[in-house]
Protein backbone atom coordinates (compact mmCIF):
# COMPACT_ATOMS: atom_id res chain seq x y z
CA UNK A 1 32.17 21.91 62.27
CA UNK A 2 32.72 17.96 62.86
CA UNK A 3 33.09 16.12 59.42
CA UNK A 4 33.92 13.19 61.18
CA UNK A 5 30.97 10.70 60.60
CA UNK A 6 29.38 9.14 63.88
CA UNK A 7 30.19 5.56 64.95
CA UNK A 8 26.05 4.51 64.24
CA UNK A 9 26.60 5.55 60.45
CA UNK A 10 27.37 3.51 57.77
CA UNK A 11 29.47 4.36 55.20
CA UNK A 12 30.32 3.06 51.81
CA UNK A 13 33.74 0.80 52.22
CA UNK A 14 36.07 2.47 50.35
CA UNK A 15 37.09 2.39 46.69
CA UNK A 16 39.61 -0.98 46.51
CA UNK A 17 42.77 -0.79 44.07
CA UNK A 18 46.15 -0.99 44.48
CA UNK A 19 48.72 2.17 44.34
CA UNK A 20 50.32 0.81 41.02
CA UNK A 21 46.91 0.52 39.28
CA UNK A 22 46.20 3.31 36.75
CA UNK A 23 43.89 5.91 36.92
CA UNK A 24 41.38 4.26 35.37
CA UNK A 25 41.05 1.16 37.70
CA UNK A 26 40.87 3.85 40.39
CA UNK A 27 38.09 5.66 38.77
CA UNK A 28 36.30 1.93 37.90
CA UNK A 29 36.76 1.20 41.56
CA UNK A 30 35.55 4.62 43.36
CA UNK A 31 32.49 3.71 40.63
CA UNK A 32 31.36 0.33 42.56
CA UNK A 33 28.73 0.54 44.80
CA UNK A 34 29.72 -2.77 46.61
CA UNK A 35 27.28 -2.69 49.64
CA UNK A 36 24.67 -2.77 47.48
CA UNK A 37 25.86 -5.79 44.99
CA UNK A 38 27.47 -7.57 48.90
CA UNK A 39 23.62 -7.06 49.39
CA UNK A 40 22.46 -8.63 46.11
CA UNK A 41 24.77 -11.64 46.53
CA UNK A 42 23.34 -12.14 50.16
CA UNK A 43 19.73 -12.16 49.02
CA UNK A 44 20.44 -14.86 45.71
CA UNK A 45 22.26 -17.14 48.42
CA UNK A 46 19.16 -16.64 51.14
CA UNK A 47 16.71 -17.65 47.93
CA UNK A 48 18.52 -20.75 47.51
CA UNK A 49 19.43 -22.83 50.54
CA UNK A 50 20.99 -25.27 48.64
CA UNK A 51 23.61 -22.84 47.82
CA UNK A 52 25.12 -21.90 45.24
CA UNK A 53 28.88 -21.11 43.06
CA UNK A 54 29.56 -17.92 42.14
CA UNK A 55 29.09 -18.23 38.55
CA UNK A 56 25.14 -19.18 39.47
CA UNK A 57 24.94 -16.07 41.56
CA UNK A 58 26.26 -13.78 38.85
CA UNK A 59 23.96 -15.84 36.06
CA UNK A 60 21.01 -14.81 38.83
CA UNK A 61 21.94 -11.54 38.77
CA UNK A 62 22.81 -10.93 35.15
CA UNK A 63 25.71 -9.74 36.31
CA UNK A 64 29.07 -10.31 35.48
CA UNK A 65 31.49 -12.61 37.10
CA UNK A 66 34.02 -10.04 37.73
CA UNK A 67 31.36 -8.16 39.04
CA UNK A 68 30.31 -10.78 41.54
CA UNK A 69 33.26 -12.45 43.12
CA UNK A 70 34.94 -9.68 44.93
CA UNK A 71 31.71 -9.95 47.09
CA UNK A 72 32.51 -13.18 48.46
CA UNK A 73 35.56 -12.84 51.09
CA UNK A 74 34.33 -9.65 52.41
CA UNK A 75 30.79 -11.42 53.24
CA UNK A 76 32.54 -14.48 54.99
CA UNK A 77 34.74 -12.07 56.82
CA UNK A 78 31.14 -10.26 57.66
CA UNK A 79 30.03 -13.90 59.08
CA UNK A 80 27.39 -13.45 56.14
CA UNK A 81 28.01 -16.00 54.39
CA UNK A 82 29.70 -19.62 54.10
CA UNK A 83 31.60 -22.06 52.33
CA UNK A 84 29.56 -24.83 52.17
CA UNK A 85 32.59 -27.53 52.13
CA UNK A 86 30.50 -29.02 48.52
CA UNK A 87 32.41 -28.41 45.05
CA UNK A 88 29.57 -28.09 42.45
CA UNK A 89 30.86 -28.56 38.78
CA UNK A 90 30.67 -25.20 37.67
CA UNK A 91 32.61 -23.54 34.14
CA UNK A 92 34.53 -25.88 32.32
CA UNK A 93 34.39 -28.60 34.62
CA UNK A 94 36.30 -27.09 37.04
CA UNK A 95 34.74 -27.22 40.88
CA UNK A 96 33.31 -24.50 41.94
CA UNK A 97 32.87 -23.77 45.83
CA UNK A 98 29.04 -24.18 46.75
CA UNK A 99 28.29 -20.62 48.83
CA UNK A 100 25.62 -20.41 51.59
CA UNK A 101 23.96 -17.57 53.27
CA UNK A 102 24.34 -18.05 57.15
């Protein structure tokens, strides 16, 4: 029997941690479902044009910074999503990179 999966399916990207990381942050990893948040950061950014950092996603989605900013490099690389060029003040001051859905 082929276990191989077809080229037309999609599958889950894999769990991301290093080979030093303990068990645990393996586990944590393996836990994240990260199509579905990259999906949930796509949609905030495509309800507002004007963009936004990643701290206002992850306020939108009551969901945790740490949480949210993995799914930002992965959806430019996906042509998803853009950097903007803006800064936006964002926690503590400090600029935060304005994101846009493409």
């Amino acid at each position: 029997m082929n276990t191989q999966p077809s080229l037309f399916e999609t599958q889950p990207p894999p769990a991301r941690s290093r080979h030093s990381d303990p068990s645990t942050s393996k586990a944590a990893a393996r836990s994240v479902d990260a199509n579905h948040l990259e999906g949930l950061v796509v949609d905030a950014l495509r309800r507002h044009p004007i963009g936004m950092t990643s701290h206002e996603v992850a306020a939108y989605l009551d969901l945790s910074l740490v949480t949210v900013s993995p799914r930002f490099r992965p959806l430019v690389n996906k042509n998803l999503i853009i950097d903007s060029g803006e800064k936006r003040a964002g926690v503590g001051f400090r600029n935060s990179i304005v994101w846009k859905a493409k």
